[in-house]
Protein backbone atom coordinates (compact mmCIF):
# COMPACT_ATOMS: atom_id res chain seq x y z
CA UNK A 1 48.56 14.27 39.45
CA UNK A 2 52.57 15.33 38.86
CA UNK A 3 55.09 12.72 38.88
CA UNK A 4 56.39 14.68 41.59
CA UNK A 5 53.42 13.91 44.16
CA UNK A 6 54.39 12.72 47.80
CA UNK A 7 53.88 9.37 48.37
CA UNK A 8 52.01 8.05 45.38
CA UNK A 9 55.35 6.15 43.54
CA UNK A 10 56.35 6.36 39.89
CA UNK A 11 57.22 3.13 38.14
CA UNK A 12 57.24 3.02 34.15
CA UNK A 13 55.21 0.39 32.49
CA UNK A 14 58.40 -1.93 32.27
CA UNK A 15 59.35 -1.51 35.52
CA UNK A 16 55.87 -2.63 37.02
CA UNK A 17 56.28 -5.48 34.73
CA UNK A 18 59.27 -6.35 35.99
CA UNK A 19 58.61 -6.20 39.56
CA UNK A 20 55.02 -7.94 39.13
CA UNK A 21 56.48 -10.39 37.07
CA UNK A 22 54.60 -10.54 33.93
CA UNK A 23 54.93 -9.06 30.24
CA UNK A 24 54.82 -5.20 29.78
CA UNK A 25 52.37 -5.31 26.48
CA UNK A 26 50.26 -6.57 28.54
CA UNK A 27 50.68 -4.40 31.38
CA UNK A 28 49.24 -1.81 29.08
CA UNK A 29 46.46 -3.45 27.65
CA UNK A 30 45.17 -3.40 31.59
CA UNK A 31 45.69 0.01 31.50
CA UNK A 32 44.84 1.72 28.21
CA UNK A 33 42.46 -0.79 26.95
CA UNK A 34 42.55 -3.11 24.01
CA UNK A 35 40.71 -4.79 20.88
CA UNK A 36 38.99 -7.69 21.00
CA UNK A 37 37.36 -9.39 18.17
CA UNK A 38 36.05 -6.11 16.96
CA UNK A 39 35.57 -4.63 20.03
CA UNK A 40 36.97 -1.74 21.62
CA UNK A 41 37.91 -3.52 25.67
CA UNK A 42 38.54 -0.32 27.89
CA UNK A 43 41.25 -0.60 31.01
CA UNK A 44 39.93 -2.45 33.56
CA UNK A 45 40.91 0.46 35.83
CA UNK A 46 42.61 3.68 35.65
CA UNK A 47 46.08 4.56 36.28
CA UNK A 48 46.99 7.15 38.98
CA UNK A 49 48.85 8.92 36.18
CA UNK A 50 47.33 10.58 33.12
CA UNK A 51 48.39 9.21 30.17
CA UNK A 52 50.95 11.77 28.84
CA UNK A 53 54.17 12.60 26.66
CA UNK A 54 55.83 10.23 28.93
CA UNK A 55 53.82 7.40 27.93
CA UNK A 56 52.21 4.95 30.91
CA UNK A 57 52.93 6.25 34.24
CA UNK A 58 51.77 3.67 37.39
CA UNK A 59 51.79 4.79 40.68
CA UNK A 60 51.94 2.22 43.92
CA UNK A 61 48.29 1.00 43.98
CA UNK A 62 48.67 0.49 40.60
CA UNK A 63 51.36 -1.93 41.05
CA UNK A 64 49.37 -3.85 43.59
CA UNK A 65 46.09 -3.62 41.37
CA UNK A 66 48.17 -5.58 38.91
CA UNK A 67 50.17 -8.10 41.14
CA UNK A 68 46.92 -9.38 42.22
CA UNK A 69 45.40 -9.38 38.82
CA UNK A 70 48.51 -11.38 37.58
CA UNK A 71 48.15 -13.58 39.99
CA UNK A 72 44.19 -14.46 39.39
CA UNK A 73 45.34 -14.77 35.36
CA UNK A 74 47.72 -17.24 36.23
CA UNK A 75 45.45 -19.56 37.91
CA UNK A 76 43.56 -19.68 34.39
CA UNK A 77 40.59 -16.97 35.38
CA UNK A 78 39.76 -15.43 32.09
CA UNK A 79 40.05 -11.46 32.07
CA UNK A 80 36.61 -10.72 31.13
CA UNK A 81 35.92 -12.87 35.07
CA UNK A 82 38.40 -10.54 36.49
CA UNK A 83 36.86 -7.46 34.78
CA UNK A 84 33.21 -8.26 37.01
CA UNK A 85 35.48 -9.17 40.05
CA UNK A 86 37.19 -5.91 39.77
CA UNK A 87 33.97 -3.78 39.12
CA UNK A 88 31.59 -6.06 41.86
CA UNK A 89 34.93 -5.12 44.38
CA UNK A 90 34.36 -1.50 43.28
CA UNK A 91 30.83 -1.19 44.42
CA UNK A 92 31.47 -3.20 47.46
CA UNK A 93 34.78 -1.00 48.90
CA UNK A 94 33.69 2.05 47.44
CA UNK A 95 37.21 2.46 45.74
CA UNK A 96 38.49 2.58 42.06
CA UNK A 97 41.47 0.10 43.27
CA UNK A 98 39.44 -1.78 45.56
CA UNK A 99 42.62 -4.85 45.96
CA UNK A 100 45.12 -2.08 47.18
CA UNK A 101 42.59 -0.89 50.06
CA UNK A 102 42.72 -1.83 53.80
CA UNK A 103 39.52 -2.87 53.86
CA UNK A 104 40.26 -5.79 51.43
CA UNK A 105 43.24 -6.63 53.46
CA UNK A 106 41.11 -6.57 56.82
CA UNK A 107 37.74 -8.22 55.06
CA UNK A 108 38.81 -9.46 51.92
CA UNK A 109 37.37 -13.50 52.51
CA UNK A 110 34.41 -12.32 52.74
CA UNK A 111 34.31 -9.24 50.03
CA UNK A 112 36.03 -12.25 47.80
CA UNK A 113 33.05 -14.65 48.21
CA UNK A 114 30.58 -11.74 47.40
CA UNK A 115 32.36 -10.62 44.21
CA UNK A 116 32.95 -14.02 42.84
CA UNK A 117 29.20 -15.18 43.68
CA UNK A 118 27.82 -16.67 40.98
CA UNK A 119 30.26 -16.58 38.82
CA UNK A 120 30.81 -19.88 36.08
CA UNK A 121 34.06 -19.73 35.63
CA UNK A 122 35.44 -23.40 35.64
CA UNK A 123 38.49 -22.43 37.23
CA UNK A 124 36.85 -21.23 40.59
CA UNK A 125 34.41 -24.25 40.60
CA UNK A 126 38.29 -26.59 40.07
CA UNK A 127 39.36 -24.90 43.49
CA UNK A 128 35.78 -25.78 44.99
CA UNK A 129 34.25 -22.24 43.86
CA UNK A 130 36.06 -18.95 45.48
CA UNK A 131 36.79 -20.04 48.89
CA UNK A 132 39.81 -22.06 47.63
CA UNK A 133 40.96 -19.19 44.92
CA UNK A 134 41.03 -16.67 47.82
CA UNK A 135 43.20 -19.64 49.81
CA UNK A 136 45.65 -20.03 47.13
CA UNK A 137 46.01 -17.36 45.41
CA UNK A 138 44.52 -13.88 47.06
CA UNK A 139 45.58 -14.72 50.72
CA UNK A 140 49.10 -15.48 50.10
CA UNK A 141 49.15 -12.00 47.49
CA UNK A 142 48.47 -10.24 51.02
CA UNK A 143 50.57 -11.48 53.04
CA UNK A 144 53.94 -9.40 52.37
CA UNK A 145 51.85 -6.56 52.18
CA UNK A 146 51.25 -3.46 54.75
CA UNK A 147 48.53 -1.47 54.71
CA UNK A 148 47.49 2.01 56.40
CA UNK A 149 44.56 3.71 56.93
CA UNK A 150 44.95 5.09 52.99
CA UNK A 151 45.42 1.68 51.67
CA UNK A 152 48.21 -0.26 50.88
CA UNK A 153 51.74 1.17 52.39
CA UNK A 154 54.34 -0.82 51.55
CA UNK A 155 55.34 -4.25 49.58
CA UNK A 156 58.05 -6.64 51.17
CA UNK A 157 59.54 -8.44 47.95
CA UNK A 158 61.35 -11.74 49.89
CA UNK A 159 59.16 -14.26 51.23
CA UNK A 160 59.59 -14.24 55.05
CA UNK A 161 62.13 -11.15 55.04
CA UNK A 162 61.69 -7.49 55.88
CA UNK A 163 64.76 -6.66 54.06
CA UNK A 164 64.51 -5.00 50.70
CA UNK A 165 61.11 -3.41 50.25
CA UNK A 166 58.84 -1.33 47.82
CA UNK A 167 57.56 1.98 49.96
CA UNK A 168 56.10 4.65 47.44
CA UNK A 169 57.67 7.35 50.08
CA UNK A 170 61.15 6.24 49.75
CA UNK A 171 62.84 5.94 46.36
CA UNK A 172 59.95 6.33 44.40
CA UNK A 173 58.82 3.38 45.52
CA UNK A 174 61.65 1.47 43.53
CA UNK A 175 63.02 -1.54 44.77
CA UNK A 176 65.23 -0.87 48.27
CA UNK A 177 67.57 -2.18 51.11
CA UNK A 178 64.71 -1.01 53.84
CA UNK A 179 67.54 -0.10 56.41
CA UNK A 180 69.54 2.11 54.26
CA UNK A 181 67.59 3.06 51.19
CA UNK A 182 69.78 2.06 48.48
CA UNK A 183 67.97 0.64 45.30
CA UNK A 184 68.73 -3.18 45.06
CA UNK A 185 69.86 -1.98 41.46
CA UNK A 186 72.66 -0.43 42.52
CA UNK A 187 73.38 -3.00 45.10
CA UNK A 188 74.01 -5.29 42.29
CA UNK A 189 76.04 -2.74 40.63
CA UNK A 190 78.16 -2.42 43.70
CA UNK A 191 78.41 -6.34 43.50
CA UNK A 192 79.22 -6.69 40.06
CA UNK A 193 82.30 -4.09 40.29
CA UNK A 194 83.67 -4.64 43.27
CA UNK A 195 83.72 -8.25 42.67
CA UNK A 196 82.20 -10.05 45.84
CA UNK A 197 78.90 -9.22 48.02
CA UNK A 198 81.93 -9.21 50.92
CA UNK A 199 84.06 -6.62 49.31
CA UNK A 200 81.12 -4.57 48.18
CA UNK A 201 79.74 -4.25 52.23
CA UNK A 202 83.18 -3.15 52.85
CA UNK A 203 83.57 -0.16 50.49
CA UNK A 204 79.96 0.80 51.26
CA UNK A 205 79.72 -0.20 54.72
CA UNK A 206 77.22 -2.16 55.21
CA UNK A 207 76.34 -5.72 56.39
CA UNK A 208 76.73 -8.15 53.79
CA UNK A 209 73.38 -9.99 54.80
CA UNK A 210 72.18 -6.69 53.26
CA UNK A 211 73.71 -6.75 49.87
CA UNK A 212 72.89 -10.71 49.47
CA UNK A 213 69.29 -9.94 49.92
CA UNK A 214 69.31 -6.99 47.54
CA UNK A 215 71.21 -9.62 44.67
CA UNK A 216 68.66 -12.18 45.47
CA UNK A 217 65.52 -10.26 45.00
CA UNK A 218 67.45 -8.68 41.50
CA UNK A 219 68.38 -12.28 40.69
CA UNK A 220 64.56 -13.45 41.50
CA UNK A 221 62.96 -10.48 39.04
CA UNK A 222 65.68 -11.26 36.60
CA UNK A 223 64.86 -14.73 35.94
CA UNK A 224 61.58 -15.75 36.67
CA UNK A 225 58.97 -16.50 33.76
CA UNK A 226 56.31 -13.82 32.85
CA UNK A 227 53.41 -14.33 31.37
């Protein structure tokens, strides 16, 4: 797969870190593997890039594979946990990134409860077993989410807004103002030098609701905690 392929999105390992909001070493432990007391851990899936010159490559699904793995980590479930979830979720959807798939989005309560089934990890029994992790934690991971017939399409990055948006056809699936396709990065930029979000819609003609939204999400990315 070229990093030129329709559709798929590029992000480097930072970047995914960034938007996913955790830290990028380890982002790539998920992805290349790791040691573990001794032991050689492999990725707990593969990316939808090889591993090349370029270093770690993530497409879209990627980026959704490890949003929702971030999230289960920071409700305390140990990675090894998430490793069986992951692989149980592969057998059930029939799909290397079974969490990016429609079929998780349409039946992922009950594909949850199945994967997580006898598990003993204390942290699902504290939430009264999986039912309450998929409540808090998986559910809400879904919601800004829209998926096709392929899997997941697009990711809406402020709560409650269709605004700025992550689409792996547009941009490269970076961060964007959905109505007009400019990265929120340069947004900012625009901000920054012409001084005010009002002055900055003028010159580029464009609602200032617009540029707000596109400072807020960089703000948001900027200065939350990752883990």
């Amino acid at each position: 797969m070229s990093a030129t392929d329709y559709g798929i999105g590029i992000y480097t390992a930072p970047e995914a870190a960034r938007m996913v909001g955790m830290n990028t070493a380890t982002l790539k432990r998920w992805l290349v593997g790791y040691d573990h007391h001794g032991r050689r851990e492999s990725e707990l899936w593969r990316p939808q890039y090889a591993l090349g010159d370029d270093g770690l490559l993530l497409g879209f699904r990627d980026l959704i594979e490890a949003r929702m793995v971030n999230a289960l980590r920071h409700q305390g479930i140990g990675l090894q946990t998430i490793r069986i979830c992951i692989e149980r979720a592969r057998q059930i959807v029939g799909d290397d990134r079974p969490f990016s798939t429609r079929e998780f989005k349409t039946d992922g309560k009950r594909i949850f409860l199945e994967i997580t089934k006898q598990l003993a990890e204390p942290e699902l029994i504290d939430l009264k077993h999986s039912q309450g992790v998929f409540k808090q934690v998986v559910a809400p991971t879904l919601q800004d989410l829209d998926f096709g017939i392929s899997g997941v399409e697009r990711w809406w990055l402020l709560p409650g807004k269709k605004s700025v948006v992550a689409d792996p056809r547009r941009s490269f699936g970076q961060p964007i103002i959905a109505e007009t396709g400019m990265t929120t990065a340069r947004a900012a930029q625009a901000i920054k030098a012409e001084g005010s979000i009002e002055r900055a819609a003028k010159a580029y003609e464009m609602p200032p609701r617009l540029f707000r939204d596109a400072l807020a999400y960089e703000q948001h990315v900027n200065l939350r905690k990752v883990a």
